[in-house]
Protein backbone atom coordinates (compact mmCIF):
# COMPACT_ATOMS: atom_id res chain seq x y z
CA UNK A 1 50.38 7.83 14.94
CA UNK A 2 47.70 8.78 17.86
CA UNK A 3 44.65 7.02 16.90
CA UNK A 4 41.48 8.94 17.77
CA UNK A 5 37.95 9.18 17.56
CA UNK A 6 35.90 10.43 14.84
CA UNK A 7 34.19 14.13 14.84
CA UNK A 8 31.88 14.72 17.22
CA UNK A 9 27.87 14.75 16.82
CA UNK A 10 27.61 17.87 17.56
CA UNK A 11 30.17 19.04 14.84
CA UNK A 12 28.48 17.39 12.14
CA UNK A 13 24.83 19.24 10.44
CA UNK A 14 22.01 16.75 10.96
CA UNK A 15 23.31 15.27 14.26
CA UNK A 16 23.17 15.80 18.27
CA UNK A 17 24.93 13.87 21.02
CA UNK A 18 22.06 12.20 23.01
CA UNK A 19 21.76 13.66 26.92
CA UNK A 20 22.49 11.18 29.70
CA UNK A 21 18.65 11.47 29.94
CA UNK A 22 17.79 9.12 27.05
CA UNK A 23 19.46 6.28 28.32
CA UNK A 24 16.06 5.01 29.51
CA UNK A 25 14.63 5.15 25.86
CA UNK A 26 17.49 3.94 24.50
CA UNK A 27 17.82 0.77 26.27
CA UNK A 28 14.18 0.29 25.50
CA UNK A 29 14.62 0.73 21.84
CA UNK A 30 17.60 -1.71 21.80
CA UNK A 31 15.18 -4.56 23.02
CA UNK A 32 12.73 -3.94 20.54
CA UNK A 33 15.50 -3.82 18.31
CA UNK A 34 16.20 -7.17 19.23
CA UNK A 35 12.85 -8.22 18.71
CA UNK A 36 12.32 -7.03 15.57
CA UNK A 37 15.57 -9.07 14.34
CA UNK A 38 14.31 -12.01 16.38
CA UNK A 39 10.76 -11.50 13.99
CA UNK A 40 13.30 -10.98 10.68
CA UNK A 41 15.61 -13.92 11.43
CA UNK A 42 15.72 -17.59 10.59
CA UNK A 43 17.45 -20.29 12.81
CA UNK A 44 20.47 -19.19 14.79
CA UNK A 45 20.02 -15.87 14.64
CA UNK A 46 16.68 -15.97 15.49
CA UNK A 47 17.71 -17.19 18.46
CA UNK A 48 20.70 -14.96 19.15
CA UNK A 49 18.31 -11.84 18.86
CA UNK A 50 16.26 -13.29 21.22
CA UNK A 51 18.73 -14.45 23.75
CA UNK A 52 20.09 -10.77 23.21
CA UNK A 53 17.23 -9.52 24.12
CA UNK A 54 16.48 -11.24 27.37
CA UNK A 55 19.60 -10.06 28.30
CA UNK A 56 18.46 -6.47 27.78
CA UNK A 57 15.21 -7.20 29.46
CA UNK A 58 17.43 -8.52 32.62
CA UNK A 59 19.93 -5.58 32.80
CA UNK A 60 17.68 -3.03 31.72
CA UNK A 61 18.30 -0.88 35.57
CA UNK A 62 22.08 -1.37 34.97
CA UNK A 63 22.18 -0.68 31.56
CA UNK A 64 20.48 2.47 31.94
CA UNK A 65 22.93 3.78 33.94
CA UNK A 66 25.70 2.68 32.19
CA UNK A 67 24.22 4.32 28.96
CA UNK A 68 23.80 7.50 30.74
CA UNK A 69 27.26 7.51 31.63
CA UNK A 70 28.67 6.10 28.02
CA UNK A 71 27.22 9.00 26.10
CA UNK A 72 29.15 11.51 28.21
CA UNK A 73 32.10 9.01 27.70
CA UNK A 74 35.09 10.83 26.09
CA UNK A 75 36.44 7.41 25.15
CA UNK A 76 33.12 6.36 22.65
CA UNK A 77 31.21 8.64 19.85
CA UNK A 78 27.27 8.78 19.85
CA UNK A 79 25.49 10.09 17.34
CA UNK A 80 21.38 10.60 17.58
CA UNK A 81 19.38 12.25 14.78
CA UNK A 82 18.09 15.51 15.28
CA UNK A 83 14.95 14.01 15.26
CA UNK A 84 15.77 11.97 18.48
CA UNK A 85 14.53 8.89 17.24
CA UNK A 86 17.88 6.70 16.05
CA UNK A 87 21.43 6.24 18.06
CA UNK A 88 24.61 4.89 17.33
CA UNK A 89 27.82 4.61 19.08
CA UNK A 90 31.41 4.44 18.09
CA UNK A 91 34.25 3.37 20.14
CA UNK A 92 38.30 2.57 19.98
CA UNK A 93 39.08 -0.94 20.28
CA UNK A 94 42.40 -2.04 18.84
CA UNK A 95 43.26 0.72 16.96
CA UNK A 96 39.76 0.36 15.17
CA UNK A 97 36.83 1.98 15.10
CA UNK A 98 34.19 -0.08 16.10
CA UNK A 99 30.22 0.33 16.25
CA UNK A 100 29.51 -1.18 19.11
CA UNK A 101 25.34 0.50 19.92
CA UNK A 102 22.87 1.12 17.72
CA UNK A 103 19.16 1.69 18.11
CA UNK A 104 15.81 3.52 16.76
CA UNK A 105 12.89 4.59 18.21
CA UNK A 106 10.62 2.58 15.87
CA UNK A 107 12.69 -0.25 13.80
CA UNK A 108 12.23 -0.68 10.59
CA UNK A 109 11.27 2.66 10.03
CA UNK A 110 14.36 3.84 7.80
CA UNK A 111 15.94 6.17 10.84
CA UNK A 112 19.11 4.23 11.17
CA UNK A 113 19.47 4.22 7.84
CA UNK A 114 19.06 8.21 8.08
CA UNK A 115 21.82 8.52 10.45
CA UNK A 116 23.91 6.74 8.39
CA UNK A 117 23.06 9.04 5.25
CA UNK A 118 24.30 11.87 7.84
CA UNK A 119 26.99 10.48 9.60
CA UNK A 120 28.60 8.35 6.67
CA UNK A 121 30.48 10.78 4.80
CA UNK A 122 32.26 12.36 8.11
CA UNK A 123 32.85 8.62 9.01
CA UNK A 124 34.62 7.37 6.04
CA UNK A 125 36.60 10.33 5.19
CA UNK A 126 38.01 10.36 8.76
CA UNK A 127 38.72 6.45 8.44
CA UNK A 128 39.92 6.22 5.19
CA UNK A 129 42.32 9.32 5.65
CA UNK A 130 43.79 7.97 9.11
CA UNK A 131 44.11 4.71 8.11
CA UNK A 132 41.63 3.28 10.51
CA UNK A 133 40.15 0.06 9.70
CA UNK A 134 35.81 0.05 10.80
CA UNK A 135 34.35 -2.98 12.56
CA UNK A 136 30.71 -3.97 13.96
CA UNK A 137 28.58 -6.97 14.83
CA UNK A 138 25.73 -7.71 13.01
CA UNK A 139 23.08 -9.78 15.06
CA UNK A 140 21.57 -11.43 11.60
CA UNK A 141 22.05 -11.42 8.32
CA UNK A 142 19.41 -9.03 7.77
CA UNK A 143 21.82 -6.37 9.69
CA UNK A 144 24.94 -7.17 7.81
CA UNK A 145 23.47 -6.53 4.57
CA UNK A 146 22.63 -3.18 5.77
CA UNK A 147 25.91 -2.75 7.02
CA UNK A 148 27.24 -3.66 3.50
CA UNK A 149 24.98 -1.45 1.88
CA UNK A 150 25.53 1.55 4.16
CA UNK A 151 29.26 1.33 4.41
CA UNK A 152 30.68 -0.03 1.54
CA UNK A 153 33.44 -2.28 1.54
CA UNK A 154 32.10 -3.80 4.80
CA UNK A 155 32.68 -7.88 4.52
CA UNK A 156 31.52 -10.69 7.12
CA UNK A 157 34.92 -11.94 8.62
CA UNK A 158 33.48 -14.53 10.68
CA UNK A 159 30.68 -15.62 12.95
CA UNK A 160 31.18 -14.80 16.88
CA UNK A 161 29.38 -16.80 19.25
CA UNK A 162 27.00 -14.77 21.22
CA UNK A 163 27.94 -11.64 19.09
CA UNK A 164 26.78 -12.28 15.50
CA UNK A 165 28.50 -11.56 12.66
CA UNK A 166 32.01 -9.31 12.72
CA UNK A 167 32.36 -7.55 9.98
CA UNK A 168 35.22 -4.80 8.78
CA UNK A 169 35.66 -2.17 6.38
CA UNK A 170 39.68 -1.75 5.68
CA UNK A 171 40.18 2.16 5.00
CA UNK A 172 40.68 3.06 1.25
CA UNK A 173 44.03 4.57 -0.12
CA UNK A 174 43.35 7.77 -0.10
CA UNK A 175 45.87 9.69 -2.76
CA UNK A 176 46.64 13.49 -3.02
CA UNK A 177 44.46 14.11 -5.98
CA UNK A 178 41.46 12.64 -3.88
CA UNK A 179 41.79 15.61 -1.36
């Protein structure tokens, strides 16, 4: 079975691919993303946000680039808000879907957790009904109980140096009568 990626922003009401022009912004908002983790966090993690971000800070002229190019990618998913104010990318790694970018304008706002509302039901009908098992990295604690509370059925499978937290979501059965 040919594994692909899920629908398109642009396909789903609510949602807009983001332009090659907001990579600047976006790499921005994934610092202070990191920040505000590194704020939210105790011990390790606090530290992992932080390291994270000093990374970010360092590569910011690359990663802009490399943004720009990755949302035109045909091999990764981004989805922005219509608002414009929260990202998140999807890519194929191992026959999974991964997360692998997320970022808002203004954390701790509730605009990720927007985009989810928006983008979740697309998401888990597509993985659930191809089989395909969902993955991300939570930088802290605080992320990974979002993750569980957005996408249920998301469990911690272990911690990943430098990465956080992995955590999957194995597709539900779905059965005839469910369709």
């Amino acid at each position: 079975m040919t594994r692909i990626l899920p629908t398109p922003a642009d396909s789903i009401d609510g949602l807009v691919t983001p332009s090659a022009a907001l990579a600047r912004s976006y790499v921005g908002w994934r610092v202070d993303g990191f920040l505000y983790q590194w704020e939210k966090a105790e011990g390790f993690e606090k530290w992992l946000a932080f390291w994270l971000a000093t990374q970010a800070m360092i590569e910011t002229f690359f990663l802009v680039f490399v943004y720009a190019v990755f949302f035109r990618s045909s091999r990764r998913r981004y989805y922005m808000t219509e608002s414009r104010d929260a990202v998140l990318g999807i890519a194929l790694r191992r026959g999974r879907w991964r997360i692998i970018d997320q970022a808002v304008a203004q954390p701790g706002t509730g605009s990720g957790q927007a985009l989810f509302e928006v983008l979740r039901p697309t998401l888990l009908r597509e993985a659930d009904g191809q089989g395909i098992t969902l993955e991300a990295y939570a930088a802290s604690q605080l992320l990974a109980d979002r993750y569980k509370t957005l996408l249920p059925g998301m469990v911690i499978v272990r911690r990943a140096l430098f990465r956080g937290l992995l955590m999957r979501r194995e597709p539900e059965t779905v059965t005839p009568e469910d369709t």
